[in-house]
Protein backbone atom coordinates (compact mmCIF):
# COMPACT_ATOMS: atom_id res chain seq x y z
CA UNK A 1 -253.44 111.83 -165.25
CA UNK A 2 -254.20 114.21 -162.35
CA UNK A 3 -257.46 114.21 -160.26
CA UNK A 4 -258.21 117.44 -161.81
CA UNK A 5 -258.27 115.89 -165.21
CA UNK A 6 -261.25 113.07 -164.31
CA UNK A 7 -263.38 115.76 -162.94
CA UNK A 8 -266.32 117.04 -165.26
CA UNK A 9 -266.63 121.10 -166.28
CA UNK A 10 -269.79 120.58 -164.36
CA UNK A 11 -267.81 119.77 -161.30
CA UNK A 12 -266.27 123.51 -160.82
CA UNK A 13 -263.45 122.85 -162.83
CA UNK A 14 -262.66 124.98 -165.50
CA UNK A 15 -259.50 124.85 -167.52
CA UNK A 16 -260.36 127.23 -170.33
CA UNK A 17 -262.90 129.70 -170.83
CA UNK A 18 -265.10 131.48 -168.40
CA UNK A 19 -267.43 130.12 -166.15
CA UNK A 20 -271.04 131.10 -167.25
CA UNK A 21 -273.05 130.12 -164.81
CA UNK A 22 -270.90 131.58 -162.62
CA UNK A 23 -271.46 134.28 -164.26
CA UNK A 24 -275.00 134.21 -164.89
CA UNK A 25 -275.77 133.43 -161.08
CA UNK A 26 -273.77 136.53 -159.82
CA UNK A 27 -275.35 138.68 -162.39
CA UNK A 28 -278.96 137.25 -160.99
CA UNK A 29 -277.50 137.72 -157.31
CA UNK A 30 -276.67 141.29 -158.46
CA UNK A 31 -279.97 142.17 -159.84
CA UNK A 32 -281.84 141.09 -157.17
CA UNK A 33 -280.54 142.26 -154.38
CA UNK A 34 -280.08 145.87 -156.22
CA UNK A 35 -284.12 145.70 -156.88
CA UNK A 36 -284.67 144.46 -153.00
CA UNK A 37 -282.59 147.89 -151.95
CA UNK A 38 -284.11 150.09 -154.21
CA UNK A 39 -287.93 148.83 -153.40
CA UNK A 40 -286.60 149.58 -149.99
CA UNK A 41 -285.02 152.66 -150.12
CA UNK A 42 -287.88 153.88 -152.09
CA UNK A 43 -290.49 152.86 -150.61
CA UNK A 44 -292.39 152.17 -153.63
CA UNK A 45 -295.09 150.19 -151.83
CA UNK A 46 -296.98 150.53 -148.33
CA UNK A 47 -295.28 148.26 -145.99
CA UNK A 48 -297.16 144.95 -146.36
CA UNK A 49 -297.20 144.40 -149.95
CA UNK A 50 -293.78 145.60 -149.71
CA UNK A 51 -292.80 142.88 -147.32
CA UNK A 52 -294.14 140.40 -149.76
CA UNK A 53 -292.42 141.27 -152.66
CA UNK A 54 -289.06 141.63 -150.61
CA UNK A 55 -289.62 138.10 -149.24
CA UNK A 56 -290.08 136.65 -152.69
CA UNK A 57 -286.98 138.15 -153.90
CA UNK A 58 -285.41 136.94 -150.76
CA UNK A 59 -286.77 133.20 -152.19
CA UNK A 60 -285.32 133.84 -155.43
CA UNK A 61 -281.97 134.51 -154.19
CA UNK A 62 -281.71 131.58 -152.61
CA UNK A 63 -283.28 129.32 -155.39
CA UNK A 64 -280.22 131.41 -157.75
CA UNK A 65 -277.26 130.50 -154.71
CA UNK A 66 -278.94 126.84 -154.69
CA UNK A 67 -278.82 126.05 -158.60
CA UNK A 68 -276.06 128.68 -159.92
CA UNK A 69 -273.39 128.20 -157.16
CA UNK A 70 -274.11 124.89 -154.60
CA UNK A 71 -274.63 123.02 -157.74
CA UNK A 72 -277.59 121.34 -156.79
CA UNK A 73 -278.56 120.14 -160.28
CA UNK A 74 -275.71 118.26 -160.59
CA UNK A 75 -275.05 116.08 -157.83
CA UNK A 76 -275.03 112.67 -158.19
CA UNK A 77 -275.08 111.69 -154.49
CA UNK A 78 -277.09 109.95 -152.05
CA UNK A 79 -280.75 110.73 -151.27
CA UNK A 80 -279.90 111.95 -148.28
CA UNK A 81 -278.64 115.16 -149.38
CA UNK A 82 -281.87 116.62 -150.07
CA UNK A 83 -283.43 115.62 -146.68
CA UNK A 84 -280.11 117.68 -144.95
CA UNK A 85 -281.45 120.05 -147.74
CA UNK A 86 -284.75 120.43 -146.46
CA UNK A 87 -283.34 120.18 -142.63
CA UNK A 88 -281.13 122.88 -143.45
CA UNK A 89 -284.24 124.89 -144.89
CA UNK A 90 -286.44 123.90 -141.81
CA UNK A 91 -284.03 125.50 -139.71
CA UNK A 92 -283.94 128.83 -141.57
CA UNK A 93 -287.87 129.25 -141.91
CA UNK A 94 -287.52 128.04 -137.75
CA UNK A 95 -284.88 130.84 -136.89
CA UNK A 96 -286.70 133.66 -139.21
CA UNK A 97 -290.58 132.83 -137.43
CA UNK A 98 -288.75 133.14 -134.58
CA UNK A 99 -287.32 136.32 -135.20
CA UNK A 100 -290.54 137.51 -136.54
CA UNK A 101 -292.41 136.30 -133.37
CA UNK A 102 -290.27 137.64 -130.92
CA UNK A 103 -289.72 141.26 -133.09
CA UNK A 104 -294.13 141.78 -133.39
CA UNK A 105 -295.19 139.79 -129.57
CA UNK A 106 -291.68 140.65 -127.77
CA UNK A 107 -292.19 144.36 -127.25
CA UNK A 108 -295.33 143.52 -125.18
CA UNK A 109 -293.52 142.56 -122.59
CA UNK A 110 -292.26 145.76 -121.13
């Protein structure tokens, strides 16, 4: 018996049928980045509220990539995934302030 055997269907490994929530994620992925461009492209609200709805769609995509495709549901492994989790998440709220900051107070400079 092969490695490939042992391993669960929730592991990634499919040996017949298609992979739904494969499926189901990329569909979600599709969706919500094609309502982000649109509400963009649009401009279907003034800038602000328009910033917040774009942000929240921006949360949602990564909640979908984080359940439907890093398979965080169904690890098994030690607590300290979640804490490189939340350092990883840290980071990315770190990196977009800062981009934030320095786009709005930046210009100032000149």
């Amino acid at each position: 018996m092969s490695t490939l055997d042992k391993q669960t269907p929730g592991q990634g490994v499919h040996k017949h049928g298609i992979p739904w929530s494969h499926v189901v994620g990329f569909v979600l992925s599709l969706i919500l980045t094609g309502l982000a461009l649109w509400m963009g492209l649009s401009h279907v609200l003034s800038f602000r509220p328009l910033f917040t709805v774009i942000l929240g769609l921006a949360v949602l995509q990564i909640l979908v990539q984080l359940f439907f495709f890093m398979h965080v549901r169904e690890g098994h492994g030690p607590a300290w995934h979640v804490w490189m989790l939340v350092l990883g998440l840290l980071f990315t709220f770190t990196i977009v302030a800062g981009s934030i900051w320095i786009m709005t107070f930046g210009s100032e400079i000149y």
